[in-house]
C-alpha atoms as a PDB file:
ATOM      1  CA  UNK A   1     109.533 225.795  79.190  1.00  0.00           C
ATOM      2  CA  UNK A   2     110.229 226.272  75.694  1.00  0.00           C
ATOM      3  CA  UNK A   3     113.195 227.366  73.798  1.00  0.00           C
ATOM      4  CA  UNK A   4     112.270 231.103  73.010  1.00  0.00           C
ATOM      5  CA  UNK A   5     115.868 231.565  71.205  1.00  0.00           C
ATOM      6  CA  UNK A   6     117.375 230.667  68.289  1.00  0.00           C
ATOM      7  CA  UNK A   7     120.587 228.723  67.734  1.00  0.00           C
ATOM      8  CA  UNK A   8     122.330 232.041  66.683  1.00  0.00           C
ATOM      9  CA  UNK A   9     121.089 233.332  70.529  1.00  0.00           C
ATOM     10  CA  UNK A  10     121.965 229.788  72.267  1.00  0.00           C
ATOM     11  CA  UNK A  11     125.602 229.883  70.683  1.00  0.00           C
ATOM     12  CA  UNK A  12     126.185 233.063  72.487  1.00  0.00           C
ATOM     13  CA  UNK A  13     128.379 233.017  75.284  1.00  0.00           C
ATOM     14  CA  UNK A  14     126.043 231.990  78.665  1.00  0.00           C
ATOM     15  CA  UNK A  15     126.046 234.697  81.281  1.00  0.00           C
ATOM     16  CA  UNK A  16     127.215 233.937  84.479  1.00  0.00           C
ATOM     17  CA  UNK A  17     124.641 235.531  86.987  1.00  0.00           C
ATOM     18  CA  UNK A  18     123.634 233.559  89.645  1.00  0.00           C
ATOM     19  CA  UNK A  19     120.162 232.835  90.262  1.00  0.00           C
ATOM     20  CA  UNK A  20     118.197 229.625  90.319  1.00  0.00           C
ATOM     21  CA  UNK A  21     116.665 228.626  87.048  1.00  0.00           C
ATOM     22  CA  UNK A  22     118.350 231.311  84.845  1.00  0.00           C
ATOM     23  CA  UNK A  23     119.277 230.665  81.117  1.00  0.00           C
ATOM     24  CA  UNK A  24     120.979 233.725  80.003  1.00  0.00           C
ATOM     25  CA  UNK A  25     123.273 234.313  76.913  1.00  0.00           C
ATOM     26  CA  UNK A  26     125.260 237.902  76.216  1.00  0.00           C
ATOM     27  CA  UNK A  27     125.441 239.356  73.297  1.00  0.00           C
ATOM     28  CA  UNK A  28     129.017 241.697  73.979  1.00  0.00           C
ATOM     29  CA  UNK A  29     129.698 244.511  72.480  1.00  0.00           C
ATOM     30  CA  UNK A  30     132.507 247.405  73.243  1.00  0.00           C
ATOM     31  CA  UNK A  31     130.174 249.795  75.145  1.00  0.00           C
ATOM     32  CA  UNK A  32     127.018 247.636  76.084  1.00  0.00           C
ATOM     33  CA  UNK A  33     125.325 244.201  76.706  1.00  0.00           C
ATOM     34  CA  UNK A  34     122.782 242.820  74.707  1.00  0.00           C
ATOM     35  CA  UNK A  35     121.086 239.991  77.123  1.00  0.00           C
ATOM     36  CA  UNK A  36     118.500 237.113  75.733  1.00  0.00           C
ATOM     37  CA  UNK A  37     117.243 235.420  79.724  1.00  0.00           C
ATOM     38  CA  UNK A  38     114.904 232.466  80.324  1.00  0.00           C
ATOM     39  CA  UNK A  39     113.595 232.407  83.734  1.00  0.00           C
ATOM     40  CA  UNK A  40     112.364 228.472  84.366  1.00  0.00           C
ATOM     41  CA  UNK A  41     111.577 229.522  87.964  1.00  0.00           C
ATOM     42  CA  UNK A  42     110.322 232.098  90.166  1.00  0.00           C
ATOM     43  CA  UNK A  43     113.462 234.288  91.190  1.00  0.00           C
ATOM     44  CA  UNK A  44     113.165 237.678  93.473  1.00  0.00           C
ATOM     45  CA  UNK A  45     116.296 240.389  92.731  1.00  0.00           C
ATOM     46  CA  UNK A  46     116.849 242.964  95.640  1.00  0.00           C
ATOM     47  CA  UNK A  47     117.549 246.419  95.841  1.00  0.00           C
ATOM     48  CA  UNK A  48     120.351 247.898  93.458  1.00  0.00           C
ATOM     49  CA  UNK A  49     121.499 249.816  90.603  1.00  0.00           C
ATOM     50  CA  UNK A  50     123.616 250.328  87.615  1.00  0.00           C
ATOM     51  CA  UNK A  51     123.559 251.966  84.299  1.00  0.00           C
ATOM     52  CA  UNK A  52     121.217 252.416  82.232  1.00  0.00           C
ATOM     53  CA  UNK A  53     118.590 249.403  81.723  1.00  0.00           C
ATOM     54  CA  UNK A  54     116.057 249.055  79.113  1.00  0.00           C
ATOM     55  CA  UNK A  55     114.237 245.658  78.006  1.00  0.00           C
ATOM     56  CA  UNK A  56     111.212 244.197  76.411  1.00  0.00           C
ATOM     57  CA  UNK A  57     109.118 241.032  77.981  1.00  0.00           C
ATOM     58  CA  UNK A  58     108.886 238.560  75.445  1.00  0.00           C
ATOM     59  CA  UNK A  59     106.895 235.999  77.370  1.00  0.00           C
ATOM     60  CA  UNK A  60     105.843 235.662  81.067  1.00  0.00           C
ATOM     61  CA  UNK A  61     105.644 238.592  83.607  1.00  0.00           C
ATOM     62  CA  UNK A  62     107.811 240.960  85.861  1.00  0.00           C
ATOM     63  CA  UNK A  63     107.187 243.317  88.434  1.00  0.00           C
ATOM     64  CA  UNK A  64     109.733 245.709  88.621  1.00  0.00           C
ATOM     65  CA  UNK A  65     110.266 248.326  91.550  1.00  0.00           C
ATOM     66  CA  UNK A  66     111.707 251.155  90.237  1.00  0.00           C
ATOM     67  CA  UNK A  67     112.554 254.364  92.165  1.00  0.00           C
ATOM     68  CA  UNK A  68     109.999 253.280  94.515  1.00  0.00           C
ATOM     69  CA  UNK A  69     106.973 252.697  91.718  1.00  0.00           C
ATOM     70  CA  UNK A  70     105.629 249.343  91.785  1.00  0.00           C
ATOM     71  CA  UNK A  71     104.502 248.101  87.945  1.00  0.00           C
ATOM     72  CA  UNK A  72     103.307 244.592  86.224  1.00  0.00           C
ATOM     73  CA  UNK A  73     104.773 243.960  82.944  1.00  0.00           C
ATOM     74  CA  UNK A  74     103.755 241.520  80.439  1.00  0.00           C
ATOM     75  CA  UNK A  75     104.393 239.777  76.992  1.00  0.00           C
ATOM     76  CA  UNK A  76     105.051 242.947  75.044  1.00  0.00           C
ATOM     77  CA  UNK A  77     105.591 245.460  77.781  1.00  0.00           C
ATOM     78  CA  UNK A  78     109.093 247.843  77.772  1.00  0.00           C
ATOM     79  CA  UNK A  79     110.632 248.896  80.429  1.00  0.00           C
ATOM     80  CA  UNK A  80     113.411 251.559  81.213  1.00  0.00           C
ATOM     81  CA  UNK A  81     115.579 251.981  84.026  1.00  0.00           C
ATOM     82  CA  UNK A  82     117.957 255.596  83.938  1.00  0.00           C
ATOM     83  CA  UNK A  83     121.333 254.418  85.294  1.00  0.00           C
ATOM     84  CA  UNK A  84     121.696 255.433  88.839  1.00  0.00           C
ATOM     85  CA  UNK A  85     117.635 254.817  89.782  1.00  0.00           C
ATOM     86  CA  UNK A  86     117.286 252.098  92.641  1.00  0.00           C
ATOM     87  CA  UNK A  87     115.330 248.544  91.473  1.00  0.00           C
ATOM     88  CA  UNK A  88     114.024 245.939  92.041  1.00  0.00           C
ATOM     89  CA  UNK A  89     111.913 242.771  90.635  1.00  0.00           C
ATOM     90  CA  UNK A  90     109.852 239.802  90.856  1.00  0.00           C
ATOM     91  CA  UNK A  91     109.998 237.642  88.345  1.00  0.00           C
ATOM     92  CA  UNK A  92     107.726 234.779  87.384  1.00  0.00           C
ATOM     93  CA  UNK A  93     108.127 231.215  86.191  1.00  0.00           C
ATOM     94  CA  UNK A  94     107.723 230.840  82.587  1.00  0.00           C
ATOM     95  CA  UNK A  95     109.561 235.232  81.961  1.00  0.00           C
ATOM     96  CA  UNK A  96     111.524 235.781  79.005  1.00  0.00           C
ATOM     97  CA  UNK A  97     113.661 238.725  78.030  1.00  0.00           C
ATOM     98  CA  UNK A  98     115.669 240.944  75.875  1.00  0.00           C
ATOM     99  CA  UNK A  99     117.647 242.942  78.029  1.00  0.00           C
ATOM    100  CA  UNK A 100     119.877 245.868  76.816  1.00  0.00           C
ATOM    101  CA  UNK A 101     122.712 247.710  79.453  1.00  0.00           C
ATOM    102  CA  UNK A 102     124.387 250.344  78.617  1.00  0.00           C
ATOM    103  CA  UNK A 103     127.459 248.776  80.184  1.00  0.00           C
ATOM    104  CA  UNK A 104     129.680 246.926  78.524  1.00  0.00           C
ATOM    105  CA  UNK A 105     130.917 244.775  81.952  1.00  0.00           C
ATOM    106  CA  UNK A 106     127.233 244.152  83.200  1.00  0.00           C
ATOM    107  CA  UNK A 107     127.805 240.682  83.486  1.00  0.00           C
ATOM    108  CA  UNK A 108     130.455 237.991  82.307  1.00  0.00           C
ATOM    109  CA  UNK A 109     130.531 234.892  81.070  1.00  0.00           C
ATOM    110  CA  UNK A 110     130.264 231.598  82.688  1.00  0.00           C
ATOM    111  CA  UNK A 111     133.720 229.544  82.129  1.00  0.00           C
ATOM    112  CA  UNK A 112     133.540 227.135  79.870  1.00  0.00           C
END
């Protein structure tokens, strides 16, 4: 798969979240999380929620599950999750991602 990011992106810290085949770096700020991901392999997320989620594929698909609607998205596609609402996703080989939560403790990152 090729690099969709830029050095400036790469430098970031990585994210720690654990699933197979994830390249992830955060972009931190004091009230939210700026995410850049790289999915190399086919990963499946269960069932939960947080707040507020909204993103734009870059490349690849997803299918999110969100409060119980099933959608496709695709290179160009946004998406929008209100914080509280229950999702899911399938995500394909090959999916890349900007990712914005409105949480500043979404993830952390890995120890270098």
């Amino acid at each position: 798969m090729p690099d969709t990011f830029p050095l400036p992106v790469t430098n970031l810290p990585e994210a720690d979240i654990p699933i197979k085949g994830l390249r992830a770096y955060i972009s931190q700020a004091d009230n939210h999380q700026i995410v850049f991901m790289e999915f190399a392999e086919e990963a499946v997320v269960g069932a939960h929620s947080h707040e507020s989620q909204w993103g734009i594929v870059l490349e690849g698909q997803i299918e999110l599950t969100i409060d119980g609607v099933k959608r496709l998205y695709s290179k160009g596609d946004r998406y929008f999750i209100p914080k509280g609402i229950t999702h899911s996703a399938k995500i394909f080989a090959g999916y890349t991602d900007i990712t914005f939560f409105n949480q500043a403790d979404r993830y952390k990152a890995k120890s270098r």
